[in-house]
PDB file of N, CA and C in Angstrom:
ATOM      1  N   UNK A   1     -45.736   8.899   5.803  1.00  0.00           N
ATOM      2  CA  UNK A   1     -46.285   8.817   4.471  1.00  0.00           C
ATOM      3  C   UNK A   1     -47.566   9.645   4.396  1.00  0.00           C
ATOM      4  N   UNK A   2     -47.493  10.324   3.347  1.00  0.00           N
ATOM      5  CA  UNK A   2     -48.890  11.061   2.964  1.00  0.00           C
ATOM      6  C   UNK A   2     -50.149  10.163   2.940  1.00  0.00           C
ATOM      7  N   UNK A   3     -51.069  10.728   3.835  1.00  0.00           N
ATOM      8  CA  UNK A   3     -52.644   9.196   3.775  1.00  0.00           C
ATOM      9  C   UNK A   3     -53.387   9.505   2.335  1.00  0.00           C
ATOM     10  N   UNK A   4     -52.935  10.193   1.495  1.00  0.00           N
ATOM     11  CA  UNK A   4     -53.521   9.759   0.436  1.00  0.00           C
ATOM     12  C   UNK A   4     -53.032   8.657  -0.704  1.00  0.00           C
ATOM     13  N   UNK A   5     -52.177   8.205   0.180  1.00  0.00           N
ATOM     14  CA  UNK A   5     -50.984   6.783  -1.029  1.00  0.00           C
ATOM     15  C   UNK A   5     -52.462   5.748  -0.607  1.00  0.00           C
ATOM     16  N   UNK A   6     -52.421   5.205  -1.658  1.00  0.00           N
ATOM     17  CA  UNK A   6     -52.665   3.877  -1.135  1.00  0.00           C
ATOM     18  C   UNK A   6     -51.895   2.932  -0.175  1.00  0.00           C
ATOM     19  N   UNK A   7     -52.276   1.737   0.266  1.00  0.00           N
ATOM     20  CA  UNK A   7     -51.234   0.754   1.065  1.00  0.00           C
ATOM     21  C   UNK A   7     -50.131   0.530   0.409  1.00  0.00           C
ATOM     22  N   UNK A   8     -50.650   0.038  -1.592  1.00  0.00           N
ATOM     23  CA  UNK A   8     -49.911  -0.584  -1.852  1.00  0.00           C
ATOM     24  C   UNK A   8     -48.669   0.379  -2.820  1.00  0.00           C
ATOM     25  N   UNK A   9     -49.231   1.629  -2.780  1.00  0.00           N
ATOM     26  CA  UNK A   9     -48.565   2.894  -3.270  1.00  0.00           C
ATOM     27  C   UNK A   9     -47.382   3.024  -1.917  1.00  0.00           C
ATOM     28  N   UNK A  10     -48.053   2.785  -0.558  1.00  0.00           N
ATOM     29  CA  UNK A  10     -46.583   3.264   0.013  1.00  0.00           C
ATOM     30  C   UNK A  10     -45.808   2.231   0.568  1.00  0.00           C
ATOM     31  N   UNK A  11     -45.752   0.741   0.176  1.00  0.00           N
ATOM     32  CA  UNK A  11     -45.179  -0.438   0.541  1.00  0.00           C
ATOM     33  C   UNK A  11     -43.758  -0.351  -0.693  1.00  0.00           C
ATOM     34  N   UNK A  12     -44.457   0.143  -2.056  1.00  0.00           N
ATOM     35  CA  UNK A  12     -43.942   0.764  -3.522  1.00  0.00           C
ATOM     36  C   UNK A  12     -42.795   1.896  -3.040  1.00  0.00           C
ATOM     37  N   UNK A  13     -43.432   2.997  -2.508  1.00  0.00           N
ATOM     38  CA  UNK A  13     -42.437   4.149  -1.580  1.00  0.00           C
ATOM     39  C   UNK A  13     -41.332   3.550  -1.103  1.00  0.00           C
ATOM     40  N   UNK A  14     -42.052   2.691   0.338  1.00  0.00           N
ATOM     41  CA  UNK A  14     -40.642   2.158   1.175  1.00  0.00           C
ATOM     42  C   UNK A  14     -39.783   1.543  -0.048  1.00  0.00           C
ATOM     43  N   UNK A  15     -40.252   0.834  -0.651  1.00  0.00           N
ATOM     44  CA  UNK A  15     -39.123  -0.207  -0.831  1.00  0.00           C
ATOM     45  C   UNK A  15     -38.113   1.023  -1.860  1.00  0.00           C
ATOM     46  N   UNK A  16     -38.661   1.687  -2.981  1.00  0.00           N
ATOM     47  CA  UNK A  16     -37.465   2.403  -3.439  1.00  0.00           C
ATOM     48  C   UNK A  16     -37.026   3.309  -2.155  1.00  0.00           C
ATOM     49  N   UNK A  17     -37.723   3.567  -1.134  1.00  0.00           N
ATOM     50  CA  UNK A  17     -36.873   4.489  -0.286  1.00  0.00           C
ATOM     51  C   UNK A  17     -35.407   3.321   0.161  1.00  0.00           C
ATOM     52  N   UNK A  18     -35.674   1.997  -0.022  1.00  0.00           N
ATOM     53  CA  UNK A  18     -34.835   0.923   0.802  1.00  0.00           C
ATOM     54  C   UNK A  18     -33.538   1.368  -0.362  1.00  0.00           C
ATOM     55  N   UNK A  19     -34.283   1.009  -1.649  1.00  0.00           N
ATOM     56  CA  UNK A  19     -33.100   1.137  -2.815  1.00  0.00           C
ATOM     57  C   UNK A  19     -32.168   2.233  -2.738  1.00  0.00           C
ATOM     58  N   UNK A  20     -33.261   3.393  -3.024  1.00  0.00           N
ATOM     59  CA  UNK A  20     -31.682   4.863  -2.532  1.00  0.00           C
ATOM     60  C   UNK A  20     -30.752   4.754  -1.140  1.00  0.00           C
ATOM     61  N   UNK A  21     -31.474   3.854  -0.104  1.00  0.00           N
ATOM     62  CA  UNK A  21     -30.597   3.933   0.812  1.00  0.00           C
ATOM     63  C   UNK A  21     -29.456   3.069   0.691  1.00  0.00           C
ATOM     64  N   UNK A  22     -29.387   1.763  -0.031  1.00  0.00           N
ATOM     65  CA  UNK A  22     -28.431   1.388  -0.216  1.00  0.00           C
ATOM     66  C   UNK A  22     -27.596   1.645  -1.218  1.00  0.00           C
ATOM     67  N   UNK A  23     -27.947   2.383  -2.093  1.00  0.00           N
ATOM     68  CA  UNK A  23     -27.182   2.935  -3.086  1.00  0.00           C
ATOM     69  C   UNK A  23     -26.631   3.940  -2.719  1.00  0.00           C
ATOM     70  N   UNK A  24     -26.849   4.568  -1.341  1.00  0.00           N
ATOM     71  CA  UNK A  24     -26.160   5.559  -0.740  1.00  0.00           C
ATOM     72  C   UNK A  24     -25.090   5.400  -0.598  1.00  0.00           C
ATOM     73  N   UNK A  25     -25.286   3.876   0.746  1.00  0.00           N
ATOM     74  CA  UNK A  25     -24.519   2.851   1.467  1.00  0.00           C
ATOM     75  C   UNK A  25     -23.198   2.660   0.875  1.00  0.00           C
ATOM     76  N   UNK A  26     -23.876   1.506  -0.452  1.00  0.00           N
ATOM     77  CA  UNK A  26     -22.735   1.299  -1.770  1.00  0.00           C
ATOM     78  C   UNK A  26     -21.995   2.489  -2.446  1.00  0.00           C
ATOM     79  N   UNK A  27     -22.064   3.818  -2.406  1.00  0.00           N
ATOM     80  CA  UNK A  27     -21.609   4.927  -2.590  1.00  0.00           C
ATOM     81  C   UNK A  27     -20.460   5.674  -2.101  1.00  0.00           C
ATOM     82  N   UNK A  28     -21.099   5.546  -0.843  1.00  0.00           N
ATOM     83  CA  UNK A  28     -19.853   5.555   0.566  1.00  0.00           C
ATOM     84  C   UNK A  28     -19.037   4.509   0.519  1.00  0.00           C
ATOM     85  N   UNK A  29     -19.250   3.227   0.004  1.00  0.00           N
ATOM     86  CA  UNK A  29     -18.566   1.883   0.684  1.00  0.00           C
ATOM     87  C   UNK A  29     -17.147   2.093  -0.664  1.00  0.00           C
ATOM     88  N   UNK A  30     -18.027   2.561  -1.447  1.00  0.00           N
ATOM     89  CA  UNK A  30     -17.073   3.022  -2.985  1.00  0.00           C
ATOM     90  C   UNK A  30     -15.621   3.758  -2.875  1.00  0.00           C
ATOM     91  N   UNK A  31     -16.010   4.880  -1.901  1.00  0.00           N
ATOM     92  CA  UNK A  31     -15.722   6.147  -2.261  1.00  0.00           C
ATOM     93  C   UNK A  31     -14.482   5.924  -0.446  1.00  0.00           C
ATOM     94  N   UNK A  32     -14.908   5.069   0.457  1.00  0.00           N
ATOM     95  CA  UNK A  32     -14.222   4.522   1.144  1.00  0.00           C
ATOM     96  C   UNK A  32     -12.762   3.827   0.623  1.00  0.00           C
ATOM     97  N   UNK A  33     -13.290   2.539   0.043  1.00  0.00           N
ATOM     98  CA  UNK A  33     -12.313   2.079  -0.747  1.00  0.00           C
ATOM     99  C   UNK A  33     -11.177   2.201  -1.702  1.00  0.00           C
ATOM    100  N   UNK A  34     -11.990   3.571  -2.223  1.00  0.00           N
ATOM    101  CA  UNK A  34     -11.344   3.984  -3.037  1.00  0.00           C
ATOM    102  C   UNK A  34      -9.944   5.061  -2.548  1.00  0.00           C
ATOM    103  N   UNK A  35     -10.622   5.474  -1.528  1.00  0.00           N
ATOM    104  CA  UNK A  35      -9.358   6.617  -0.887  1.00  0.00           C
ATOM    105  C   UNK A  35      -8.712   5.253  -0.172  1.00  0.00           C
ATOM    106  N   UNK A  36      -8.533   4.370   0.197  1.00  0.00           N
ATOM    107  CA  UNK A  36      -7.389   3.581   0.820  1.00  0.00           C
ATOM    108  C   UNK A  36      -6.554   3.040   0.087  1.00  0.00           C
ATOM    109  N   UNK A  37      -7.300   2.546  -1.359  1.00  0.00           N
ATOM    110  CA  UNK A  37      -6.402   1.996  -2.475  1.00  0.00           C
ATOM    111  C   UNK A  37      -5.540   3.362  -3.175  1.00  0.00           C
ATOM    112  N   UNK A  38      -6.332   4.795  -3.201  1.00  0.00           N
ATOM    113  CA  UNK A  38      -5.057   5.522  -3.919  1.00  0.00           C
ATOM    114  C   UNK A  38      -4.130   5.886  -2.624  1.00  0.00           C
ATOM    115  N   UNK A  39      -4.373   5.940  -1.502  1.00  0.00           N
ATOM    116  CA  UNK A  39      -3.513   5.892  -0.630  1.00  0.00           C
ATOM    117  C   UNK A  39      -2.745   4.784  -0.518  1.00  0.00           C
ATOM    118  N   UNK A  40      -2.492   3.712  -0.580  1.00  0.00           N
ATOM    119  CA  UNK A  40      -1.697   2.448  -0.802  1.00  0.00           C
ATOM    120  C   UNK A  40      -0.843   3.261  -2.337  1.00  0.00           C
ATOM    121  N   UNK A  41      -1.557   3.243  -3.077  1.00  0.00           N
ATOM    122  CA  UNK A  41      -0.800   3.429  -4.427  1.00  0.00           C
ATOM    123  C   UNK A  41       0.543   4.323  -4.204  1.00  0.00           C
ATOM    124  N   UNK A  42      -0.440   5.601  -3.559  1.00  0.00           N
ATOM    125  CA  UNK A  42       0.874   6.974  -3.251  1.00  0.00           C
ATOM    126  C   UNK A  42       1.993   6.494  -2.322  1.00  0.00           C
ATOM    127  N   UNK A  43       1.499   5.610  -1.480  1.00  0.00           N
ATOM    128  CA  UNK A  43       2.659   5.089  -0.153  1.00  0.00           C
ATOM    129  C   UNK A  43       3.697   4.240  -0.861  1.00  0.00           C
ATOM    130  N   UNK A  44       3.129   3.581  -1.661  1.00  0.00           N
ATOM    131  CA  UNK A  44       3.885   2.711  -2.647  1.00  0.00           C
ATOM    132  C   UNK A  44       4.935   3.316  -3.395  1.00  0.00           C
ATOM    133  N   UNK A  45       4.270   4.450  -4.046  1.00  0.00           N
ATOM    134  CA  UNK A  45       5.071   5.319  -4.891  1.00  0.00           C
ATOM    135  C   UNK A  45       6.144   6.070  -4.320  1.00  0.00           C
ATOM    136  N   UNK A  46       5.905   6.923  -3.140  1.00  0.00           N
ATOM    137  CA  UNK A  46       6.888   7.088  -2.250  1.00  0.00           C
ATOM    138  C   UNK A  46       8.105   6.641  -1.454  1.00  0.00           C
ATOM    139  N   UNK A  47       7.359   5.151  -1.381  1.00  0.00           N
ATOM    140  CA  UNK A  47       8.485   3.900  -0.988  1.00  0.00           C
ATOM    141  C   UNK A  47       9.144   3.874  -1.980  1.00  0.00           C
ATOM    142  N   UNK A  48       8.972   3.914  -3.113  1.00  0.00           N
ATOM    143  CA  UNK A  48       9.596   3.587  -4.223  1.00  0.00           C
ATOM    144  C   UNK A  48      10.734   4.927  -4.750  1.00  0.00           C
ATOM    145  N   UNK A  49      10.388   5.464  -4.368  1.00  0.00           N
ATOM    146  CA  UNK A  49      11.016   6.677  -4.919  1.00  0.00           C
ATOM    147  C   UNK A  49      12.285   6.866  -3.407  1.00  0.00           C
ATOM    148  N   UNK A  50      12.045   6.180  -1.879  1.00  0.00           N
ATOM    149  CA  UNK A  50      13.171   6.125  -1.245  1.00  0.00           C
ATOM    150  C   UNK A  50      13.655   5.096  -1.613  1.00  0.00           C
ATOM    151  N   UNK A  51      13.383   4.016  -2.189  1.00  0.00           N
ATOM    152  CA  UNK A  51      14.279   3.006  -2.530  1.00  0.00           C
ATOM    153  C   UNK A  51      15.126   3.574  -3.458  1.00  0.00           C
ATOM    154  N   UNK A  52      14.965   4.128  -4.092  1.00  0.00           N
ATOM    155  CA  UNK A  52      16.026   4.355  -5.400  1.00  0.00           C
ATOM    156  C   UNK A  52      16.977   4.941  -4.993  1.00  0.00           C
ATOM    157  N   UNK A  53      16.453   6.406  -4.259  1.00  0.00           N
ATOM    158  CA  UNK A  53      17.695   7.382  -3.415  1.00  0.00           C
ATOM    159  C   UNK A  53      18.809   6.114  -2.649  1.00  0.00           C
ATOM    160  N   UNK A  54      17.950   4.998  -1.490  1.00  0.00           N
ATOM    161  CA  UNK A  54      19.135   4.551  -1.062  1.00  0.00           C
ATOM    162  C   UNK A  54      20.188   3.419  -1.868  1.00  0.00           C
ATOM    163  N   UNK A  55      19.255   3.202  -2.893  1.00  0.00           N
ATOM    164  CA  UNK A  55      20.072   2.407  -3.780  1.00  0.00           C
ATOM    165  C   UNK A  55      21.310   2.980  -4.408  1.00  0.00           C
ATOM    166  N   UNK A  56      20.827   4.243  -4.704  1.00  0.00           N
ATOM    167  CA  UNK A  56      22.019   5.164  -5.029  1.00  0.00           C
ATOM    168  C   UNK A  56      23.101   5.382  -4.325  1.00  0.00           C
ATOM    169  N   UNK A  57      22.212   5.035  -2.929  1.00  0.00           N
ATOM    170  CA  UNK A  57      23.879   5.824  -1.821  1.00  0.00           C
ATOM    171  C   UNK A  57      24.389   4.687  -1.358  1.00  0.00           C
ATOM    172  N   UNK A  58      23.971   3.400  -1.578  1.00  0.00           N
ATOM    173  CA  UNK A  58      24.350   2.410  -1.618  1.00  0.00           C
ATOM    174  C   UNK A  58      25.266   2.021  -2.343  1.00  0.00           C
ATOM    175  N   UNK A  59      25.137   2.386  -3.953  1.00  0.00           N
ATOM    176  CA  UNK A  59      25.818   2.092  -5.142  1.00  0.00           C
ATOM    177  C   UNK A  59      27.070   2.694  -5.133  1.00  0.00           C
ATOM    178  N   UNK A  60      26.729   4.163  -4.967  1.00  0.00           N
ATOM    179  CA  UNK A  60      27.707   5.337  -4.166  1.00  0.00           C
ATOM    180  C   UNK A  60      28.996   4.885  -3.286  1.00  0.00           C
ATOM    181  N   UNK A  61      28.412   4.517  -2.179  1.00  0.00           N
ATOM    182  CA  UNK A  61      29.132   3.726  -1.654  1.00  0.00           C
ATOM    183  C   UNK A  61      30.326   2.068  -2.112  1.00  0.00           C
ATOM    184  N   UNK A  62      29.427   1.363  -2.154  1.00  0.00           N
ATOM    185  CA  UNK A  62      30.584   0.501  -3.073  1.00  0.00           C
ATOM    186  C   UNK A  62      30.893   0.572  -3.873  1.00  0.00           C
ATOM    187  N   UNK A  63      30.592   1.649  -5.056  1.00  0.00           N
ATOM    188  CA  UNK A  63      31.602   2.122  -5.762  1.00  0.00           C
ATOM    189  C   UNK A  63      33.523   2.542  -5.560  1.00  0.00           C
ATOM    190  N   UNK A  64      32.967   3.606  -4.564  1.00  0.00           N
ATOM    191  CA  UNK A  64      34.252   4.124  -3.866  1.00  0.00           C
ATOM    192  C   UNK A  64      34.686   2.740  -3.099  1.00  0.00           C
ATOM    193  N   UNK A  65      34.177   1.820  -1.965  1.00  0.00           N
ATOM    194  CA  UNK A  65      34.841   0.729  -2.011  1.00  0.00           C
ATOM    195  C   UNK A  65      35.833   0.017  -2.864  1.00  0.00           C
ATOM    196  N   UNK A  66      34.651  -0.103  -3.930  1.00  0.00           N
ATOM    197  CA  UNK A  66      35.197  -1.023  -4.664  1.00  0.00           C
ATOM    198  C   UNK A  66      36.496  -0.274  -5.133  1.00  0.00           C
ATOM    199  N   UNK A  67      36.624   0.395  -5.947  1.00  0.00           N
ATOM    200  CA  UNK A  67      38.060   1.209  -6.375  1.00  0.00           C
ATOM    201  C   UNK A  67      39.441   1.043  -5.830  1.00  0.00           C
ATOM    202  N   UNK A  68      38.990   0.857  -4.552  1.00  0.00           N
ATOM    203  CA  UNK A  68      40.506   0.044  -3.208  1.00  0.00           C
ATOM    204  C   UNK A  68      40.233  -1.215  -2.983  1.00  0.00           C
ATOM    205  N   UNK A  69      39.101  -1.678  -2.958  1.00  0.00           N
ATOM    206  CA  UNK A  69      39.195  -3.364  -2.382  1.00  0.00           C
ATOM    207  C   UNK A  69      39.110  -4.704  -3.981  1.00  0.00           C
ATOM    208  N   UNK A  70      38.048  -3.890  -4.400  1.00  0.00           N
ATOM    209  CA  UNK A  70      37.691  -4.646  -5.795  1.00  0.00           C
ATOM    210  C   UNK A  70      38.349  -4.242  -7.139  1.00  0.00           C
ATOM    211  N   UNK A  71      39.173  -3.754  -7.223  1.00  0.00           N
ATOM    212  CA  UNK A  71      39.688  -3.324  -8.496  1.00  0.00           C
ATOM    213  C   UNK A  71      40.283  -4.277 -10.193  1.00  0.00           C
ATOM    214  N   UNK A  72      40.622  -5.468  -9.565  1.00  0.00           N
ATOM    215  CA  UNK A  72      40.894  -6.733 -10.053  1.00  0.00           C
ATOM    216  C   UNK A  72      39.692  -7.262 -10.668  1.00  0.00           C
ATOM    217  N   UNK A  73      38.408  -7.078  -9.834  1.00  0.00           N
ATOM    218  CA  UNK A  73      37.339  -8.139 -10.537  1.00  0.00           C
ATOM    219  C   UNK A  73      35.872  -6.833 -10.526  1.00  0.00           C
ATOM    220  N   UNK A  74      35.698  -6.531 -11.846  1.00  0.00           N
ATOM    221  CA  UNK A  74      34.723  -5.248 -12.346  1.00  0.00           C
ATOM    222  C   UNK A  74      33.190  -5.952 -11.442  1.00  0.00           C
ATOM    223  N   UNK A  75      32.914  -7.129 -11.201  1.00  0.00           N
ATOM    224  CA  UNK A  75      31.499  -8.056 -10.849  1.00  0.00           C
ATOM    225  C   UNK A  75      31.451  -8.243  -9.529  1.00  0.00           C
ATOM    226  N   UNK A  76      32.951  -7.838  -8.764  1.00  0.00           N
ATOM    227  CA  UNK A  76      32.337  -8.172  -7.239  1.00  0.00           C
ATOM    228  C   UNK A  76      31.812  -7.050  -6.971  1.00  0.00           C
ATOM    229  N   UNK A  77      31.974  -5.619  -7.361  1.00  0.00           N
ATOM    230  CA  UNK A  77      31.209  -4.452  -7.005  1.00  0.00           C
ATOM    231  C   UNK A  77      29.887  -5.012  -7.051  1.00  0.00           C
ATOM    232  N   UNK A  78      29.123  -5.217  -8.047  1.00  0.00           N
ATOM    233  CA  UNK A  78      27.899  -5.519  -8.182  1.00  0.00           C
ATOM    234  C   UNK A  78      27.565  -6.452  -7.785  1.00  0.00           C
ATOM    235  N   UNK A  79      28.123  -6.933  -7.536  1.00  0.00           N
ATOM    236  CA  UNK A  79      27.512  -8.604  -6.513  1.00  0.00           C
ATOM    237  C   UNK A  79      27.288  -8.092  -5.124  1.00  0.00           C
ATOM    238  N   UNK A  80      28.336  -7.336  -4.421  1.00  0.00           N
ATOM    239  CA  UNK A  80      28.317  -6.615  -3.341  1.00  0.00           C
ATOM    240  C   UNK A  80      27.448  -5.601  -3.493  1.00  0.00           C
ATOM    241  N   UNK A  81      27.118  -4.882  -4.422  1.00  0.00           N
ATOM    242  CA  UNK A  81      25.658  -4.149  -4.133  1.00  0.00           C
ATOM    243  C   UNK A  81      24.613  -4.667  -3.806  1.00  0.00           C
ATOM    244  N   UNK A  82      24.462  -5.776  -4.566  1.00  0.00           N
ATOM    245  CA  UNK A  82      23.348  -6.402  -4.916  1.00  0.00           C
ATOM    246  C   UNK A  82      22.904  -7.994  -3.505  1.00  0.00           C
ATOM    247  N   UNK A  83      23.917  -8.031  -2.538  1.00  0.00           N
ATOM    248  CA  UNK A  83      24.372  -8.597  -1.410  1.00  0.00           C
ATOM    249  C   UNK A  83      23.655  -7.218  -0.487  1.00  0.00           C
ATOM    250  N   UNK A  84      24.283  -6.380  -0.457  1.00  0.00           N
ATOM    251  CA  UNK A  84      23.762  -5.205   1.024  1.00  0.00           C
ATOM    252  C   UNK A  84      22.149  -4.743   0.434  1.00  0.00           C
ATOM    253  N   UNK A  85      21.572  -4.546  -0.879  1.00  0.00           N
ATOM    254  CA  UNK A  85      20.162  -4.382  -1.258  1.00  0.00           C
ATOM    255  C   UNK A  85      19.470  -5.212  -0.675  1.00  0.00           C
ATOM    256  N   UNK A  86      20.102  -6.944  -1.287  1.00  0.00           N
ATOM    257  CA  UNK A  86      19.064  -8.012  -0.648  1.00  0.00           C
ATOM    258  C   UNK A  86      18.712  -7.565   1.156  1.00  0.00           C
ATOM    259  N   UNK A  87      19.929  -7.893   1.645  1.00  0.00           N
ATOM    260  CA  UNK A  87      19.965  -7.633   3.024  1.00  0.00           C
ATOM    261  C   UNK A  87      18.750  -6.678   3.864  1.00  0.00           C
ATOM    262  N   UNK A  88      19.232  -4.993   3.204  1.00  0.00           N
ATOM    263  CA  UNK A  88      18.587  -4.395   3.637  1.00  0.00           C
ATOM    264  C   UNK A  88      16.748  -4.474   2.958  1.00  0.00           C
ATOM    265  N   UNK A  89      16.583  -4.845   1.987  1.00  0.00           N
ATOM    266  CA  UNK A  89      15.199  -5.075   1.542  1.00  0.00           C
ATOM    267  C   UNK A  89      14.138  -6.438   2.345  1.00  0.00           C
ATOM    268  N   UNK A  90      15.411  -7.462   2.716  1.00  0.00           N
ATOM    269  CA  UNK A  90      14.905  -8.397   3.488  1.00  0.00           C
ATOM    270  C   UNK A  90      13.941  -7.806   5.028  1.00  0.00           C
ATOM    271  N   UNK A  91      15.229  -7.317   5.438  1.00  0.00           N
ATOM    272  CA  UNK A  91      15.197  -6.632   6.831  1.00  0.00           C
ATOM    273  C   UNK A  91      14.087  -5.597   6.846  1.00  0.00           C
ATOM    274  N   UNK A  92      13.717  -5.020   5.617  1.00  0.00           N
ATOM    275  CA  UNK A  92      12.158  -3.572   5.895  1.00  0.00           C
ATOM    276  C   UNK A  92      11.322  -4.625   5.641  1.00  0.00           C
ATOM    277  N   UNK A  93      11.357  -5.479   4.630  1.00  0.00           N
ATOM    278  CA  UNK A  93      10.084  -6.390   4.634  1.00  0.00           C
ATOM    279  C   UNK A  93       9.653  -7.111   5.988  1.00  0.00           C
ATOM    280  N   UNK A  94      10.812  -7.284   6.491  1.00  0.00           N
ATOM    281  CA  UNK A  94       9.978  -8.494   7.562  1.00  0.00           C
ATOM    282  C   UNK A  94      10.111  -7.406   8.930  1.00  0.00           C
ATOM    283  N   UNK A  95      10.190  -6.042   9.100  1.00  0.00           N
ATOM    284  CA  UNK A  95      10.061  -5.338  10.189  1.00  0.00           C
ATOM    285  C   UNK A  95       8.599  -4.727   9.663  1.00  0.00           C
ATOM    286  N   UNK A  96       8.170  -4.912   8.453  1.00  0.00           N
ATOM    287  CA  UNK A  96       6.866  -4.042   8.012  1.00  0.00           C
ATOM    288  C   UNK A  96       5.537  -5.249   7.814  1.00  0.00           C
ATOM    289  N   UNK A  97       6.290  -6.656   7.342  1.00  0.00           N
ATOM    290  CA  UNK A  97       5.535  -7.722   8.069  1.00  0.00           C
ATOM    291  C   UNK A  97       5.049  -7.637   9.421  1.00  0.00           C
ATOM    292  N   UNK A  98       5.820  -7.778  10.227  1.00  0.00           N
ATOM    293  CA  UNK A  98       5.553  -7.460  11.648  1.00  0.00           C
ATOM    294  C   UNK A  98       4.766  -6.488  11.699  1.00  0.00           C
ATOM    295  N   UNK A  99       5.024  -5.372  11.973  1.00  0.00           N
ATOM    296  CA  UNK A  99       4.272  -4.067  11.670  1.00  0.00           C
ATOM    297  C   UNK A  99       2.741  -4.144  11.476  1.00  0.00           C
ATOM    298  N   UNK A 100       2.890  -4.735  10.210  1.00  0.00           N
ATOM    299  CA  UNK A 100       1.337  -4.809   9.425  1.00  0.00           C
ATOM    300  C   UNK A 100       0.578  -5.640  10.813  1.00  0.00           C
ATOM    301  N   UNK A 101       0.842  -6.774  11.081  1.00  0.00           N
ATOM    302  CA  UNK A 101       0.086  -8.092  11.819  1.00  0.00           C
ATOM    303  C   UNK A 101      -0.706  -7.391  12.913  1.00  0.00           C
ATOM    304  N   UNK A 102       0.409  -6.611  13.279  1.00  0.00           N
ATOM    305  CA  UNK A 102       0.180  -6.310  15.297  1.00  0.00           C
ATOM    306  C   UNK A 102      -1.206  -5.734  15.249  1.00  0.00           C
ATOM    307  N   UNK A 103      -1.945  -5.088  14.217  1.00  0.00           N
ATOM    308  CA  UNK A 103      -2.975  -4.720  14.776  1.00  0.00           C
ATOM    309  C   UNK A 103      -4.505  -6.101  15.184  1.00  0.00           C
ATOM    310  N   UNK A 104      -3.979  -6.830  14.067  1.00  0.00           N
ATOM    311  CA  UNK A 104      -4.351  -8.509  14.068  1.00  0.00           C
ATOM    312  C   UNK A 104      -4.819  -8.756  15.551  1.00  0.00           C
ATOM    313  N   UNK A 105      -3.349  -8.959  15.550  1.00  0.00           N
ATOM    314  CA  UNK A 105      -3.164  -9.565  17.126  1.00  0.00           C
ATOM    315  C   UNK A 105      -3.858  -9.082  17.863  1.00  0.00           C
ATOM    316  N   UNK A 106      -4.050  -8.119  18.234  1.00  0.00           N
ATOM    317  CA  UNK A 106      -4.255  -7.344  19.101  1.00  0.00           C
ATOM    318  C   UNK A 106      -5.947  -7.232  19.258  1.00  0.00           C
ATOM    319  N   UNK A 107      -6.843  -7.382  17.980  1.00  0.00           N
ATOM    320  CA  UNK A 107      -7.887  -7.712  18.198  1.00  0.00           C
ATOM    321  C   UNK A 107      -8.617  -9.088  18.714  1.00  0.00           C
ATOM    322  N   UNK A 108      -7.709  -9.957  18.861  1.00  0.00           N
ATOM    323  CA  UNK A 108      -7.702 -11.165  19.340  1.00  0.00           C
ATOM    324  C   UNK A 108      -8.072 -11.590  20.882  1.00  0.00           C
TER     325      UNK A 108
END
């Protein structure tokens, strides 16, 4: 500090020097947060955009099934889609459950 402050001129200093520093802090802590949440968003969006493709080749699929096995009843196609979706949506959730935890654990 310059010796011409007074005491109580540079007690005045520190403390806004304290303020910009945490408004730095809170700046970064912002700007942190913020890139993980639009990164969640985009991962999301991406997930989302392979779900549809395999829903398609899914649909794709028991379609042409259905045509030889289901032809009699127009609703078991779609029940049977909607049977292998659950399945496979069950099965990424709880391998990405897992997934997520392990780093948990591991700090333990």
């Amino acid at each position: 500090m310059p010796e011409d402050l007074t005491t109580k001129h540079q007690v005045e200093v520190q403390k806004e020097v304290k303020k910009q520093l945490k408004v730095i802090q809170k700046s970064r802590e912002f700007g942190s947060e913020f890139k993980k949440q639009a990164a969640t968003a985009m991962i999301a969006a991406f997930g989302f955009l392979i779900a549809l493709e395999w829903r398609d080749l899914i649909t794709l699929f028991v379609n042409n099934f259905a045509q030889t096995e289901f032809i009699k009843n127009e609703y078991a196609a779609a029940v049977y889609t909607a049977l292998i979706v659950t399945a496979i949506a069950v099965i990424g959730i709880a391998l990405i459950s897992r997934w997520s935890k392990q780093p948990d654990a591991e700090k333990k």
